[in-house]
Protein backbone atom coordinates (compact mmCIF):
# COMPACT_ATOMS: atom_id res chain seq x y z
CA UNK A 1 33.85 104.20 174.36
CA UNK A 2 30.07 103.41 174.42
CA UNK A 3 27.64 103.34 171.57
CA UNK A 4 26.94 106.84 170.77
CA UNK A 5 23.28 107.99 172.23
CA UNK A 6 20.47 109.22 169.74
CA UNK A 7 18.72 112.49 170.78
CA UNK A 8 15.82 110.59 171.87
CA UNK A 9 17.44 108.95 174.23
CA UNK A 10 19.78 111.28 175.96
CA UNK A 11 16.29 113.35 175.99
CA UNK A 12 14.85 110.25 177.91
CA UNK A 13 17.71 110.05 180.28
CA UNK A 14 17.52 113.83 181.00
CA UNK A 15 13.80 113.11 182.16
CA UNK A 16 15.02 109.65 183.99
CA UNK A 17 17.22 112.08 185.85
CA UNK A 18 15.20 115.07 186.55
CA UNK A 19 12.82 112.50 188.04
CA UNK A 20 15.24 110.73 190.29
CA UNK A 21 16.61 114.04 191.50
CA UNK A 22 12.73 114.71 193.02
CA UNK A 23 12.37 111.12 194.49
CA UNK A 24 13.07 112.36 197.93
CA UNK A 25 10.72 116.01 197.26
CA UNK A 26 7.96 113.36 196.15
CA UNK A 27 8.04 111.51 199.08
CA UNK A 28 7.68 115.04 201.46
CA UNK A 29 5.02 116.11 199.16
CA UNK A 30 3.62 112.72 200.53
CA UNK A 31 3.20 113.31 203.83
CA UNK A 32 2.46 117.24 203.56
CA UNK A 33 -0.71 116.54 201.45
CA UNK A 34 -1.51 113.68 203.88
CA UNK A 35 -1.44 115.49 206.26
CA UNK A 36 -3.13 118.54 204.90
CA UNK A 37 -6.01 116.37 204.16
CA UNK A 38 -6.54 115.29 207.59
CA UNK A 39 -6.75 118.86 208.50
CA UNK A 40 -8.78 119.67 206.05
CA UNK A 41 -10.96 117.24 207.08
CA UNK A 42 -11.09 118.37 210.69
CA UNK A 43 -11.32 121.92 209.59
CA UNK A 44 -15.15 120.66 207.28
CA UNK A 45 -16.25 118.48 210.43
CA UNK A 46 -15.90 121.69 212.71
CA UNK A 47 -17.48 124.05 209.91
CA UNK A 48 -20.55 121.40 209.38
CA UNK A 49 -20.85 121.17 213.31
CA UNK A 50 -20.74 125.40 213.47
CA UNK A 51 -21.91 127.08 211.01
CA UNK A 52 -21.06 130.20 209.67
CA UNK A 53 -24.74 131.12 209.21
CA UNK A 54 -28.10 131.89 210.47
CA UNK A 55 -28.82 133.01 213.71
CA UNK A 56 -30.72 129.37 215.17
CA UNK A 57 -29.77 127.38 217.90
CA UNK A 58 -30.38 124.14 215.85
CA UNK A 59 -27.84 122.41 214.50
CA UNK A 60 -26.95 120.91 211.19
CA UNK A 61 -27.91 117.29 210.70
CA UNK A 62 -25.07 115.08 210.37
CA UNK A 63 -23.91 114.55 207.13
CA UNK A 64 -23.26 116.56 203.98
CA UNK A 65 -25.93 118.25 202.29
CA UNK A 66 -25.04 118.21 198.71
CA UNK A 67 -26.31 121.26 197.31
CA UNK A 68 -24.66 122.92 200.96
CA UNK A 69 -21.94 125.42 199.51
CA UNK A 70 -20.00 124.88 203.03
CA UNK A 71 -19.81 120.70 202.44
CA UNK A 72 -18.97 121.28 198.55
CA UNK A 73 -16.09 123.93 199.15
CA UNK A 74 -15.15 120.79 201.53
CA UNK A 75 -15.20 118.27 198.95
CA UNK A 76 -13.55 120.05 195.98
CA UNK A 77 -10.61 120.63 198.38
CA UNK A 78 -10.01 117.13 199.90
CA UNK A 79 -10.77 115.97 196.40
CA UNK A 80 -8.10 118.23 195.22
CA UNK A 81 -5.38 116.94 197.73
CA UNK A 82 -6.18 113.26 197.35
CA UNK A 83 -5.48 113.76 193.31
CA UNK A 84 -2.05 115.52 193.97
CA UNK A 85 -1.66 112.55 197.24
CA UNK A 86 -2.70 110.21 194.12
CA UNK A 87 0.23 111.55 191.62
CA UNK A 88 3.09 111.78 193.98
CA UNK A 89 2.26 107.81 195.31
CA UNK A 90 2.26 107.11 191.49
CA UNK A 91 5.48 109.01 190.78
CA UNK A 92 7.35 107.21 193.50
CA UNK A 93 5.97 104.07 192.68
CA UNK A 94 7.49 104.81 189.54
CA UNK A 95 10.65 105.67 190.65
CA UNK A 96 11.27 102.89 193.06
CA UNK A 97 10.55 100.13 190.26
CA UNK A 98 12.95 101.91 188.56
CA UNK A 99 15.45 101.79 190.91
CA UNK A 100 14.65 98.07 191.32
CA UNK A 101 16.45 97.06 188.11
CA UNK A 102 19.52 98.87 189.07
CA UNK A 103 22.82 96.87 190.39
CA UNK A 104 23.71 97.28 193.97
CA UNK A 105 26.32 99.88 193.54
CA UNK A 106 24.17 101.56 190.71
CA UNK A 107 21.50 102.09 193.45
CA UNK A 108 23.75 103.03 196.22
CA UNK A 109 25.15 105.83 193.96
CA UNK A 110 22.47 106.83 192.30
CA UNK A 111 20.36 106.91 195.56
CA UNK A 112 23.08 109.13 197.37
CA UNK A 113 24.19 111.56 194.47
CA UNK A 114 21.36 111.45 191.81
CA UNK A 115 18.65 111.23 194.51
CA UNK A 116 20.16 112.83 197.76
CA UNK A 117 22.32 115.35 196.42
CA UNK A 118 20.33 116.04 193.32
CA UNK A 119 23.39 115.61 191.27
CA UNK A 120 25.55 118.43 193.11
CA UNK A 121 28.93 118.45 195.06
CA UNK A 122 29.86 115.11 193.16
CA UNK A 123 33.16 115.21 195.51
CA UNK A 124 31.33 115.29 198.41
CA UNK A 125 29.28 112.60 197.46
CA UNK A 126 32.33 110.91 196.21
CA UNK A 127 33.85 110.82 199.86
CA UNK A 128 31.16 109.26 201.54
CA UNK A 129 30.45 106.69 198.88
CA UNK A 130 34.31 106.04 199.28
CA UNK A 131 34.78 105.49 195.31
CA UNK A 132 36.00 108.46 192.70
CA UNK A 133 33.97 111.07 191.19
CA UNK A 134 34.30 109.36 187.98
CA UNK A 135 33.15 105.97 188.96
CA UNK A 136 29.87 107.89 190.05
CA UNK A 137 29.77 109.49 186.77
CA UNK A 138 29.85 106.19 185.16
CA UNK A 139 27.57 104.44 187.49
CA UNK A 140 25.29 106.82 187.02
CA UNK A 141 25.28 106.94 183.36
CA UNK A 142 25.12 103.36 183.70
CA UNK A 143 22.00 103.16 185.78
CA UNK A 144 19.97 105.42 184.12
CA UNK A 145 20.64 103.49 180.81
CA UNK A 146 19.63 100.59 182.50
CA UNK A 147 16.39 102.26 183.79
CA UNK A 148 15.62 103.51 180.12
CA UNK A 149 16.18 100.33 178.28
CA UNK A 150 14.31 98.37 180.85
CA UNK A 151 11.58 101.23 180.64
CA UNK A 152 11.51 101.81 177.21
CA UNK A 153 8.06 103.22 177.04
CA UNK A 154 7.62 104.61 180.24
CA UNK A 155 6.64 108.46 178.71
């Protein structure tokens, strides 16, 4: 039997976990807002080439007019995505130099079960790891420990 854990601690380990469980829904979030910005982008080229106003057959110079409503509806949005893009690169930044302190079968575990299976059907994760449900239990335990001692002040 281990050390017993203070509340602080098995509070950081719940947030160490809850983390690693959304490593993989970070990384989708990743490429949706990627690609959401390149649409949006598309979408304010087309709306700056043809406008939704005035009744002339000139068009818009190229290039944003600052005080244009169209181009600043633009901005704020792209803006918007790249600071959401901007926190989910950071959060699995995070992540991934936590899972570079972990031992090989730590991060083979905790990758599959923690990560993949977001800590449910630990049998089924036990059969294609090819080791018991408790020896994920304790790797897991293990690992995260490891990532919060390592981490200490991460929050």
């Amino acid at each position: 039997m281990g050390k017993k854990r203070t509340e602080q601690e098995k509070r950081t380990d719940k947030i160490i976990k809850g983390e690693l469980t959304k490593f993989y829904e970070y990384k989708q979030e990743i490429t949706t807002l990627e690609e959401r910005k390149k649409q949006c982008k598309r979408d304010y080229k087309y709306e700056m080439d043809n406008p939704p106003y005035g009744g002339s057959i000139a068009k818009m110079p190229m290039g944003s007019n600052e005080k244009d409503p169209v181009a600043m509806k633009w901005e704020k949005i792209i803006a918007d995505i790249e600071d959401n893009l901007n926190q989910c690169e950071w959060k699995v930044h995070r992540i991934n130099n936590w899972l570079s302190v972990l031992t090989p079968e730590q991060y083979k575990i905790i990758m599959k079960y923690v990560c993949e299976y977001q800590c449910q059907n630990r049998p089924h994760a036990a059969l294609e790891l090819r080791c018991s449900e408790d020896n994920i239990k304790d790797r897991v335990r293990d690992g995260i420990e490891r990532i919060r001692k390592k981490f200490n002040n991460f929050l």
